[in-house]
C-alpha atoms as a PDB file:
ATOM      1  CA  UNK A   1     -30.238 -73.706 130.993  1.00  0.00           C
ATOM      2  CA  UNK A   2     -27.114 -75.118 133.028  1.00  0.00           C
ATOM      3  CA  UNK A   3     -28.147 -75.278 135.975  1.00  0.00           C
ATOM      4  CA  UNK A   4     -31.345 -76.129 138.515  1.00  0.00           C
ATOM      5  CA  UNK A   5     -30.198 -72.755 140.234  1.00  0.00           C
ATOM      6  CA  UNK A   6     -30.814 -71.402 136.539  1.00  0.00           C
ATOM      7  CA  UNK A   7     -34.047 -73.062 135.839  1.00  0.00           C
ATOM      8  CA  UNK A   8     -35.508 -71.495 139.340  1.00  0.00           C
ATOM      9  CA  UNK A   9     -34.457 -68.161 138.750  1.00  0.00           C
ATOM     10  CA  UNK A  10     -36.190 -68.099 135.583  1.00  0.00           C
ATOM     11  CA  UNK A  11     -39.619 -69.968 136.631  1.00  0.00           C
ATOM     12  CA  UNK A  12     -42.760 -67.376 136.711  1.00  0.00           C
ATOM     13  CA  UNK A  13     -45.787 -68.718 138.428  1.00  0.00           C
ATOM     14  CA  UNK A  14     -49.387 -69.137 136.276  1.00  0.00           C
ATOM     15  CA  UNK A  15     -52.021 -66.598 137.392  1.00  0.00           C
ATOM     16  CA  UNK A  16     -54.963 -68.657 138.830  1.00  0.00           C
ATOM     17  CA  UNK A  17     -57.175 -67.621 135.741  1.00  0.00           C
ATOM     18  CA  UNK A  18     -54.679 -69.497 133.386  1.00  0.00           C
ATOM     19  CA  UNK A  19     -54.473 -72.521 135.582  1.00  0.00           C
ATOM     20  CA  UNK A  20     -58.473 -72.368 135.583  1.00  0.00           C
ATOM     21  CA  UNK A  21     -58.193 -72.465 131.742  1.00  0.00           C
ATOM     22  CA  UNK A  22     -56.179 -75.330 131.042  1.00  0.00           C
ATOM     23  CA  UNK A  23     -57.600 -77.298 134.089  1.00  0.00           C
ATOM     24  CA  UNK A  24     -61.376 -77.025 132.175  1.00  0.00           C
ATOM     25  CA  UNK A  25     -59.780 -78.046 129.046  1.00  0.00           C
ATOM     26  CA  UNK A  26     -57.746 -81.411 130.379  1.00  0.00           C
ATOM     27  CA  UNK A  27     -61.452 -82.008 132.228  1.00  0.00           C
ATOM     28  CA  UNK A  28     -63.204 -81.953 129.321  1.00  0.00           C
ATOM     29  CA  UNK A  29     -60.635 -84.278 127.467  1.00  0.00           C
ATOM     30  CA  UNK A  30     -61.010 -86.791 130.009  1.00  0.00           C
ATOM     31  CA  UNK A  31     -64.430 -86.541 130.079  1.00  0.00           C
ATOM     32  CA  UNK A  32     -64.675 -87.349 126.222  1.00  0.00           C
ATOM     33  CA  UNK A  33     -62.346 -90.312 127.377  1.00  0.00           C
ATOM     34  CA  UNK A  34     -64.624 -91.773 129.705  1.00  0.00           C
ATOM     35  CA  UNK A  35     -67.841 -91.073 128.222  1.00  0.00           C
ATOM     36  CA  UNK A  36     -66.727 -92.984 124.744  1.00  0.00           C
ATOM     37  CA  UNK A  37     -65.197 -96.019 127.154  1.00  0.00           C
ATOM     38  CA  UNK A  38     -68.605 -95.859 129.473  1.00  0.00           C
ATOM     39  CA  UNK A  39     -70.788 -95.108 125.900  1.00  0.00           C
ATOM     40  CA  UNK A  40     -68.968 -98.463 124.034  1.00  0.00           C
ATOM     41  CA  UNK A  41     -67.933 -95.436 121.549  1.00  0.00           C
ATOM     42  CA  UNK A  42     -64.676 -94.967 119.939  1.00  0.00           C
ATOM     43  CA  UNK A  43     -62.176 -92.702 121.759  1.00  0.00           C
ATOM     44  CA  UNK A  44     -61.216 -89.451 120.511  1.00  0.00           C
ATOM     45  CA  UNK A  45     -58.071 -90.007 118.436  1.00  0.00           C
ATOM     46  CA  UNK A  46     -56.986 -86.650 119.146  1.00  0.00           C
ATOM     47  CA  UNK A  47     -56.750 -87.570 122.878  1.00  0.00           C
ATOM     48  CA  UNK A  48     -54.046 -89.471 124.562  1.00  0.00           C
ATOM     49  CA  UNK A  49     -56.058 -90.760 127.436  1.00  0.00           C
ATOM     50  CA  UNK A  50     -52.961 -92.052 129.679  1.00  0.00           C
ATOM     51  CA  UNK A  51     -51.832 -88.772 129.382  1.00  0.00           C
ATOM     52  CA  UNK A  52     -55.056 -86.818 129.992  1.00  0.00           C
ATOM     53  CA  UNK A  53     -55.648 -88.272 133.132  1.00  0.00           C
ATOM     54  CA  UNK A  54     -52.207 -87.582 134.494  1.00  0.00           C
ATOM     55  CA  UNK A  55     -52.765 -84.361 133.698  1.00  0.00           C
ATOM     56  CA  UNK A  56     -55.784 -84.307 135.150  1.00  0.00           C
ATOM     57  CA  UNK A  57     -54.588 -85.586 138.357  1.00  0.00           C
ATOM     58  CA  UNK A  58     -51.590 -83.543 138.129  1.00  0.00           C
ATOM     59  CA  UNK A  59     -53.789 -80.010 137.810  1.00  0.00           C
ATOM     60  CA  UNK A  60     -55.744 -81.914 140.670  1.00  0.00           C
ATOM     61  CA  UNK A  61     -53.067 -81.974 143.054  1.00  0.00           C
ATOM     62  CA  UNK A  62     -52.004 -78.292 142.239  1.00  0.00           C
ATOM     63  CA  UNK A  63     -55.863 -76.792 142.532  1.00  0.00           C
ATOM     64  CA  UNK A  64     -56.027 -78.765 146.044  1.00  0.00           C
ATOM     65  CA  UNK A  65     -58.635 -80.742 144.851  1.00  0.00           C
ATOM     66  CA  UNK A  66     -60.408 -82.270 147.792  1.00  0.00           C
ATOM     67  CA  UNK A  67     -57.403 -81.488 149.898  1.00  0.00           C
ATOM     68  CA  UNK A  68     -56.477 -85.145 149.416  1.00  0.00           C
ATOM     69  CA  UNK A  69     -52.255 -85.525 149.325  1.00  0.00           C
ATOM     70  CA  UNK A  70     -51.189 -86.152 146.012  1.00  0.00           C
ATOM     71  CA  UNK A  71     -51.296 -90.603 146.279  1.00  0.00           C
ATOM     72  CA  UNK A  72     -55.226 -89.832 147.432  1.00  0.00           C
ATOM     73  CA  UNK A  73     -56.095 -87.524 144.362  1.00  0.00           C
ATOM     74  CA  UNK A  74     -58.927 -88.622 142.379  1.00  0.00           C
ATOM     75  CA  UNK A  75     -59.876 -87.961 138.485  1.00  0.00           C
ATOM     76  CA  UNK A  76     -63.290 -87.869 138.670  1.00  0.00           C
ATOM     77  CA  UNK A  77     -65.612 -86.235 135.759  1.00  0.00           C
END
């Protein structure tokens, strides 16, 4: 892409099912996360839990989780 004009023009929206999807799937990572750190258990090493939980907060923000603005959204599992 050259351009931010470009990169606009070719954006497509998610349908709300596939946003659903991939929200339950990042909330069940993070879960993992903080069950093994709450549990004393090892993490899961197929997790990146830094970036889980930006996700998390991320898909958060876009569900309108709350309705908090995004520097009130919370992670919780």
């Amino acid at each position: 892409m050259k351009s931010t004009s470009d990169f606009i023009q070719k954006c497509q929206l998610r349908n709300e099912c596939e946003i659903e999807d991939e929200y339950e799937k990042v909330f069940d990572a993070h879960w993992k996360v903080r069950d093994a750190r709450l549990h004393k258990k090892a993490k899961p090493k197929d997790i990146d839990s830094g970036i889980v939980m930006e996700r998390h907060h991320g898909f958060n923000y876009v569900i309108g989780y709350c309705g908090l603005p995004w520097d009130e959204i919370t992670t919780d599992t």
